[in-house]
PDB file of N, CA and C in Angstrom:
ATOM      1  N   UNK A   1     -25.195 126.312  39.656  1.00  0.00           N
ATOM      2  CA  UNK A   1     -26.567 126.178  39.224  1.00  0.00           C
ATOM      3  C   UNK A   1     -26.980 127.490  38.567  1.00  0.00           C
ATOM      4  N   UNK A   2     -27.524 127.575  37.180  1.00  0.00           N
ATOM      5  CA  UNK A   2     -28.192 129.100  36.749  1.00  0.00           C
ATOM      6  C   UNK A   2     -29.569 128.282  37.240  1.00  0.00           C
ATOM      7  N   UNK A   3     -29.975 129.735  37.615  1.00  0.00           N
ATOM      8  CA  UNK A   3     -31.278 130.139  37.705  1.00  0.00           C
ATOM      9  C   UNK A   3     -31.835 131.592  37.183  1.00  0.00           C
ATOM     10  N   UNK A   4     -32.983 132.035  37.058  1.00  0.00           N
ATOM     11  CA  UNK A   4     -33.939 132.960  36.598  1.00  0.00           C
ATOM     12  C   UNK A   4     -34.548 133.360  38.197  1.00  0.00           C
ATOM     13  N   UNK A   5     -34.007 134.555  38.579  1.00  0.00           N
ATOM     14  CA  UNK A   5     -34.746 135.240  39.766  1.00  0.00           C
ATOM     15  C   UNK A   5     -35.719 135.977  39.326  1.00  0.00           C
ATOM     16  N   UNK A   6     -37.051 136.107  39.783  1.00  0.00           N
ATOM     17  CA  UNK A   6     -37.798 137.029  39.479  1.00  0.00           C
ATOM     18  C   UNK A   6     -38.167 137.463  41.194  1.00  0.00           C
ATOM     19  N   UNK A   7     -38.433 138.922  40.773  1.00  0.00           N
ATOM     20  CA  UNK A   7     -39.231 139.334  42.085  1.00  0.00           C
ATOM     21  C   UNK A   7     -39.803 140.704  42.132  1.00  0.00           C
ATOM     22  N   UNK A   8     -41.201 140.227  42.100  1.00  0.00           N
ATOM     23  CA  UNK A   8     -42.666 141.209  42.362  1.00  0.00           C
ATOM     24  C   UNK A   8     -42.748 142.236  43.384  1.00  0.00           C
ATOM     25  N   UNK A   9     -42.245 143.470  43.393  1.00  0.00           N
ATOM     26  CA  UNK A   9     -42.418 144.079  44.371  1.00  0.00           C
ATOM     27  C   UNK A   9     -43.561 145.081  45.172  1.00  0.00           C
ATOM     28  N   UNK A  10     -44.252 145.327  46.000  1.00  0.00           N
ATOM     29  CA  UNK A  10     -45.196 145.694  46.742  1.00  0.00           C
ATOM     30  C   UNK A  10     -45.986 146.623  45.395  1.00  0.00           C
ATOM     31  N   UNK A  11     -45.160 147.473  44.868  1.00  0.00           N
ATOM     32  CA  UNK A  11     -45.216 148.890  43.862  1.00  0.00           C
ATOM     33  C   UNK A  11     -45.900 148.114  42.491  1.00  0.00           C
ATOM     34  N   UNK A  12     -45.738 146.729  42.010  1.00  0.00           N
ATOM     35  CA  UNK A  12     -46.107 146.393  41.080  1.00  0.00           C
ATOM     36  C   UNK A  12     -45.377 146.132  40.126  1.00  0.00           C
ATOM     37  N   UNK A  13     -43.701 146.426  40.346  1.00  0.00           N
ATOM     38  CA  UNK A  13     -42.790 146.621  39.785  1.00  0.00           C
ATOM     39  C   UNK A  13     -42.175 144.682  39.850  1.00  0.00           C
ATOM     40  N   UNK A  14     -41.740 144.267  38.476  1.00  0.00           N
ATOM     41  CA  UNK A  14     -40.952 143.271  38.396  1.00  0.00           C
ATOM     42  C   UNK A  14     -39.657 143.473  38.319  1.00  0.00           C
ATOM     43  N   UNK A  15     -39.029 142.599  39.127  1.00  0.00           N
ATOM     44  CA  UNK A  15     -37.568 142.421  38.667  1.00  0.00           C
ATOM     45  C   UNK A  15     -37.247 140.803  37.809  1.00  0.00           C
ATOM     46  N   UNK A  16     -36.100 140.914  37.140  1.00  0.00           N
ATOM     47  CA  UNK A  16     -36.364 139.623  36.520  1.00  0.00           C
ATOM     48  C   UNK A  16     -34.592 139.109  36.285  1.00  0.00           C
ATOM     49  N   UNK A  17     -33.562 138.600  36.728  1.00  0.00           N
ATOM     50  CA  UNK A  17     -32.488 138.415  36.458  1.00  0.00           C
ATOM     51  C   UNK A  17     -31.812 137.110  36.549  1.00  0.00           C
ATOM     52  N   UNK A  18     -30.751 136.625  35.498  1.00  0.00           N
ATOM     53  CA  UNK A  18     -30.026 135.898  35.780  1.00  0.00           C
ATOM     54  C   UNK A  18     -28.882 135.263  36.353  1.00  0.00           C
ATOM     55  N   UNK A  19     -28.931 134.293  37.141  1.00  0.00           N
ATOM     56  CA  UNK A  19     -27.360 134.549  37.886  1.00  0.00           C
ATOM     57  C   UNK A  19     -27.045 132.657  37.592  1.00  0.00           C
ATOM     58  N   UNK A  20     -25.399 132.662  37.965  1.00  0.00           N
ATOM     59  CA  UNK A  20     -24.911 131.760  38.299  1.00  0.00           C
ATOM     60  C   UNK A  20     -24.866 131.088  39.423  1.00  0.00           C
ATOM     61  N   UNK A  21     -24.747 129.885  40.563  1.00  0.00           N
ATOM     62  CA  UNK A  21     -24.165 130.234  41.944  1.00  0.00           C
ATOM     63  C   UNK A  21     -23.425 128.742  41.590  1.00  0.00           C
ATOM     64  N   UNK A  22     -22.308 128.867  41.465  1.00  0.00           N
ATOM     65  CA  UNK A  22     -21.740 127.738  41.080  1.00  0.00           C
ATOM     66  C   UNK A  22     -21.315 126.599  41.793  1.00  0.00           C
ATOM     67  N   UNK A  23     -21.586 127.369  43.729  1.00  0.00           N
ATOM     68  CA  UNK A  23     -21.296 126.356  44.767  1.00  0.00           C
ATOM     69  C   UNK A  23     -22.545 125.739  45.137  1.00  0.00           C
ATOM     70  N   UNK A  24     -23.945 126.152  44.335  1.00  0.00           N
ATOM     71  CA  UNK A  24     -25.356 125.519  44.578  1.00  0.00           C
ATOM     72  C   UNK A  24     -25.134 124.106  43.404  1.00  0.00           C
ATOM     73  N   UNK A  25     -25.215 123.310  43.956  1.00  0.00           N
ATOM     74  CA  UNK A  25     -25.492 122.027  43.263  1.00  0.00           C
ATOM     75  C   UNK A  25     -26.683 121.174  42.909  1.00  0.00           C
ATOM     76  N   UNK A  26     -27.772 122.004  43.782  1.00  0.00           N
ATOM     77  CA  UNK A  26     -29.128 121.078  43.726  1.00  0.00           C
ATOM     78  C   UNK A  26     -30.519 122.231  44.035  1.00  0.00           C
ATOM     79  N   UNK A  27     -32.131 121.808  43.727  1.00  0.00           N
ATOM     80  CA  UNK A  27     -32.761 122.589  44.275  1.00  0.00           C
ATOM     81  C   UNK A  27     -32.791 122.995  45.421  1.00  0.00           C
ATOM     82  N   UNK A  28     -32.611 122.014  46.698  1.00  0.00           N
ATOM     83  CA  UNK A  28     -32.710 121.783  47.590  1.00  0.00           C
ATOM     84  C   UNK A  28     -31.811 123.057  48.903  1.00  0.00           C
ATOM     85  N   UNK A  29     -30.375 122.588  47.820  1.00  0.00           N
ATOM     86  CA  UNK A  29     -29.229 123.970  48.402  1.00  0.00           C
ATOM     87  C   UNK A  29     -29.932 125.193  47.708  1.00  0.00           C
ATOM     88  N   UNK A  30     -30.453 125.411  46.628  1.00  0.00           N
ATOM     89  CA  UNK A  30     -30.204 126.879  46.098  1.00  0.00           C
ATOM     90  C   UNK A  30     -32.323 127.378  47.273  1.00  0.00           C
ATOM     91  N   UNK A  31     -32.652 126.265  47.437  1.00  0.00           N
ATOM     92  CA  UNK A  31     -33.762 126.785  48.685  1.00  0.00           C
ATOM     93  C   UNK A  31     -33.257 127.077  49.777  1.00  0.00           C
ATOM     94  N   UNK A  32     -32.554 126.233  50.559  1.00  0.00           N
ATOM     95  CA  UNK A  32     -31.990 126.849  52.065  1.00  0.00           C
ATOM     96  C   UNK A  32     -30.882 127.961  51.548  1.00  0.00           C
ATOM     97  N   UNK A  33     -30.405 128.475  50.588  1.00  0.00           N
ATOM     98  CA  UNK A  33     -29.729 129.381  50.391  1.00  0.00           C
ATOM     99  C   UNK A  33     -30.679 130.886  50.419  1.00  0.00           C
ATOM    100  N   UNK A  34     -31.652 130.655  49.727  1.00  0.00           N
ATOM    101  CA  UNK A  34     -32.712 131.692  49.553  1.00  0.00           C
ATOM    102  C   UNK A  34     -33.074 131.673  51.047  1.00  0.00           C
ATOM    103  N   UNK A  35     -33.835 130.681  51.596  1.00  0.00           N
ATOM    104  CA  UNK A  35     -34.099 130.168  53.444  1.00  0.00           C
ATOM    105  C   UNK A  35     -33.554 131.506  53.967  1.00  0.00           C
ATOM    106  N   UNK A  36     -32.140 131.483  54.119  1.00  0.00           N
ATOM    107  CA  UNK A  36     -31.029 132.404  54.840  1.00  0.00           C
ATOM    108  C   UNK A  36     -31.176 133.697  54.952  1.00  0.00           C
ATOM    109  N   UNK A  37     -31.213 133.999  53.560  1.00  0.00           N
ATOM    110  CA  UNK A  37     -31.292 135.230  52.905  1.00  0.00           C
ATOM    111  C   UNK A  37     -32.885 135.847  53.477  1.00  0.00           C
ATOM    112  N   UNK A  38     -33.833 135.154  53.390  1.00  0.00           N
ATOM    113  CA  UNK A  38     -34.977 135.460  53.671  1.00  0.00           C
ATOM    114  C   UNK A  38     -35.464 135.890  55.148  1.00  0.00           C
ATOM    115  N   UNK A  39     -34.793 134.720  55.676  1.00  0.00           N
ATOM    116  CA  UNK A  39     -34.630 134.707  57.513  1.00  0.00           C
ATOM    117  C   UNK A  39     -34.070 135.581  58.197  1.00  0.00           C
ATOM    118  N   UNK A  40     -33.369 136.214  57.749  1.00  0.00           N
ATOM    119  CA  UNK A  40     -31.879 136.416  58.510  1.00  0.00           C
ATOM    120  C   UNK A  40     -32.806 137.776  59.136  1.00  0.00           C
ATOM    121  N   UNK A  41     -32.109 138.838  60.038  1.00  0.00           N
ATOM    122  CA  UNK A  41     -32.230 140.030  60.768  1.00  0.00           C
ATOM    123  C   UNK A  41     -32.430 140.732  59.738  1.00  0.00           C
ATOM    124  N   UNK A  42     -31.445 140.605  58.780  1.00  0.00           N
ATOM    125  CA  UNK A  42     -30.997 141.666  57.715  1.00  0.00           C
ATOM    126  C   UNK A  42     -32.138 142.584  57.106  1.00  0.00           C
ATOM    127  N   UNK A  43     -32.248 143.668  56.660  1.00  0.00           N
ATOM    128  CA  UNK A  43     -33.196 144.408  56.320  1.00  0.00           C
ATOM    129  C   UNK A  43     -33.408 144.424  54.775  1.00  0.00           C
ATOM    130  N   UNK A  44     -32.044 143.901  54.236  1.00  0.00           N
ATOM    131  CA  UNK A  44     -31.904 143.809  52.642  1.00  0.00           C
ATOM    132  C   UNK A  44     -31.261 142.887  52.487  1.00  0.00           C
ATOM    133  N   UNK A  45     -30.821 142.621  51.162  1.00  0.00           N
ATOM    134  CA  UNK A  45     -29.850 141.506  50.838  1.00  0.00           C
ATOM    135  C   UNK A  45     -29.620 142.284  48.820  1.00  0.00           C
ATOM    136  N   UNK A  46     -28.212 141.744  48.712  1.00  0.00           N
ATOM    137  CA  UNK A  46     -27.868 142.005  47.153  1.00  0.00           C
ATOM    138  C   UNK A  46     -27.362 140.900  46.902  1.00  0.00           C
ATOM    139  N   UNK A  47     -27.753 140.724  45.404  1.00  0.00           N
ATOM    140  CA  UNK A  47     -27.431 139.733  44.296  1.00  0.00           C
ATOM    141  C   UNK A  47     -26.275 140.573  43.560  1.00  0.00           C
ATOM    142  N   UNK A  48     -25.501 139.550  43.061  1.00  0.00           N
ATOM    143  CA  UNK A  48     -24.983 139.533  41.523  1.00  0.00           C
ATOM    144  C   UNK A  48     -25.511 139.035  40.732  1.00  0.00           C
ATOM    145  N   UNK A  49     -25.499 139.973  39.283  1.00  0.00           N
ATOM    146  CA  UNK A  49     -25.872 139.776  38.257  1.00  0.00           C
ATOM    147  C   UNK A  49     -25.354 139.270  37.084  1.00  0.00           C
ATOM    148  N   UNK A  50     -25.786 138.866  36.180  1.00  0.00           N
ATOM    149  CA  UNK A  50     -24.537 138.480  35.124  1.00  0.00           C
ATOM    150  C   UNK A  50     -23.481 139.972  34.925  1.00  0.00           C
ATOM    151  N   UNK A  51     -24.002 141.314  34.855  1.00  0.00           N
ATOM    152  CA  UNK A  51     -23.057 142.135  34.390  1.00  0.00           C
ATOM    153  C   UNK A  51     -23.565 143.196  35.525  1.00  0.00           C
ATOM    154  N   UNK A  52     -23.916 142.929  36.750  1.00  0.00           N
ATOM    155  CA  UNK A  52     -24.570 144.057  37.821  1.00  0.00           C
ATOM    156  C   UNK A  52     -24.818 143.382  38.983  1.00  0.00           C
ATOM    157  N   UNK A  53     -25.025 144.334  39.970  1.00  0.00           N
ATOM    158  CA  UNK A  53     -25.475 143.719  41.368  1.00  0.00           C
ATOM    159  C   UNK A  53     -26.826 144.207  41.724  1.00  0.00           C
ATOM    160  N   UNK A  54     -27.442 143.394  42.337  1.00  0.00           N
ATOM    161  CA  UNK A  54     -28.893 144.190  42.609  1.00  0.00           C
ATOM    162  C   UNK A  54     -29.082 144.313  44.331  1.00  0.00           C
ATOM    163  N   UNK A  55     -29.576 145.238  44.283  1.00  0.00           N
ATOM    164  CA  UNK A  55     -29.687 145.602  46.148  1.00  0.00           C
ATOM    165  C   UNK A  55     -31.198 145.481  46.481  1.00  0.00           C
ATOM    166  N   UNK A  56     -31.845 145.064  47.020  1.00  0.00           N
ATOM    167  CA  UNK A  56     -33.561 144.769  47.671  1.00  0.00           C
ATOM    168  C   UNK A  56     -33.621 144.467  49.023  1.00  0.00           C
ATOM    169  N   UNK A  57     -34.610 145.444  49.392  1.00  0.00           N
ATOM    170  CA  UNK A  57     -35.083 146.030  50.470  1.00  0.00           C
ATOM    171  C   UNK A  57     -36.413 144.626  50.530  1.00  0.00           C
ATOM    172  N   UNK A  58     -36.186 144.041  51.702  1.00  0.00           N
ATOM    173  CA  UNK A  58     -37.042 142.639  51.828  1.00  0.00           C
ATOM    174  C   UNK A  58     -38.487 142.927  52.349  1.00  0.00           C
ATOM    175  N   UNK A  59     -38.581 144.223  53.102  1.00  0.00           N
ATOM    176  CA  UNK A  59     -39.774 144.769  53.203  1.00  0.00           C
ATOM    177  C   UNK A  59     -40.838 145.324  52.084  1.00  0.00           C
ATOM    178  N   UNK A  60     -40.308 145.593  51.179  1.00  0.00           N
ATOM    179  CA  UNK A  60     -40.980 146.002  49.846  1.00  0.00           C
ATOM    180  C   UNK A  60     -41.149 144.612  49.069  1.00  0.00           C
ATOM    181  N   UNK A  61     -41.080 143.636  49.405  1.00  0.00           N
ATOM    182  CA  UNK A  61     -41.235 142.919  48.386  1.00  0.00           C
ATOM    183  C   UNK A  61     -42.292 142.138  48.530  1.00  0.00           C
ATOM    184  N   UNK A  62     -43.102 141.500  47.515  1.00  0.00           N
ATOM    185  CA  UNK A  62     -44.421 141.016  47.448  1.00  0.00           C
ATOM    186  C   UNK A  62     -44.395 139.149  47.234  1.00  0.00           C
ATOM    187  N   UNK A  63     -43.370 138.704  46.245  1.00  0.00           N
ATOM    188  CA  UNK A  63     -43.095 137.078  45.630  1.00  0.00           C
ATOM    189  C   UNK A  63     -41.672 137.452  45.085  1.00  0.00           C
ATOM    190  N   UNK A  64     -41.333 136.312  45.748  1.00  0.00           N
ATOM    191  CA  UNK A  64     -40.355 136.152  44.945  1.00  0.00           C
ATOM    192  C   UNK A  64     -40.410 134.372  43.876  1.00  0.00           C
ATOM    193  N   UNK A  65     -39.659 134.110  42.730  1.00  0.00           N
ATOM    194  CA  UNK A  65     -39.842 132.940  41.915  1.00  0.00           C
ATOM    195  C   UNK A  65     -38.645 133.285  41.983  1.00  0.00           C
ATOM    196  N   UNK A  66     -38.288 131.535  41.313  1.00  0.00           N
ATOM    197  CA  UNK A  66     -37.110 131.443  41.237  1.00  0.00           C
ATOM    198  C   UNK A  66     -37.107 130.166  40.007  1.00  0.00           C
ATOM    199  N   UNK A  67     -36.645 130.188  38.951  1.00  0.00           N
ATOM    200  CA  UNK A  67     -37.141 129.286  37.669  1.00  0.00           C
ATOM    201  C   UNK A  67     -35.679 128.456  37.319  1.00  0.00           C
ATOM    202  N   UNK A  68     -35.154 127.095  37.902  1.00  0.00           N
ATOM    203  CA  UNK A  68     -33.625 126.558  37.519  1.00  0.00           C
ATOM    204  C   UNK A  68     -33.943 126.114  35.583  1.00  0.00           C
ATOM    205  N   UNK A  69     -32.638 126.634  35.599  1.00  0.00           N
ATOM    206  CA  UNK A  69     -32.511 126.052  33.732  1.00  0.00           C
ATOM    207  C   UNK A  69     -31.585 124.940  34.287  1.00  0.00           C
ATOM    208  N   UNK A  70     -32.472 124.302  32.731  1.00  0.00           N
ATOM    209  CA  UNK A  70     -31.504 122.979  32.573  1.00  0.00           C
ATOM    210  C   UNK A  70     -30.682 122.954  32.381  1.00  0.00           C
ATOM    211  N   UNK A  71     -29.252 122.350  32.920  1.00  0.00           N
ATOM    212  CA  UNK A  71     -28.272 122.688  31.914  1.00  0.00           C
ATOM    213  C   UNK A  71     -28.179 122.131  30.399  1.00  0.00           C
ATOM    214  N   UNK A  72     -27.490 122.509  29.629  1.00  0.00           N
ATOM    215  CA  UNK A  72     -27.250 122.403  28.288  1.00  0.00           C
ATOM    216  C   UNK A  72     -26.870 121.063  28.014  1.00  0.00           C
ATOM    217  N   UNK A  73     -27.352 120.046  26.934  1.00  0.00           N
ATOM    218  CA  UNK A  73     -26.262 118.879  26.978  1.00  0.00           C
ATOM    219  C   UNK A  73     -25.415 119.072  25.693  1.00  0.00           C
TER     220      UNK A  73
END
């Protein structure tokens, strides 16, 4: 599934990136996937990027969006 991550952080600061997750097949998975990530103990969590990884601190953060593209026909 591509999607468009965006995420607003406390500072005012946007982040805005694209990723693949190619074992997400539906909205539904790529929500309880985020769910996890959100829930968990963990104090942070990192993404891959198309050409980078991103590291975020879950306490600093304000919204997160998340925008699925269509795929292409």
């Amino acid at each position: 599934m591509k999607f468009t991550l965006k995420i607003v952080f406390k500072n005012g600061y946007v982040h805005s990136s694209k990723h693949i997750w190619e074992d997400v097949k539906n909205k539904k998975e790529l929500h309880n996937k985020f769910s996890r990530f959100l829930t968990s103990n963990e104090n942070a969590f990192c993404m891959e990027g198309e050409n980078s990884i991103h590291y975020f601190i879950k306490s600093e953060i304000a919204c997160i969006s998340i925008n699925i593209e269509e795929d292409e026909k």
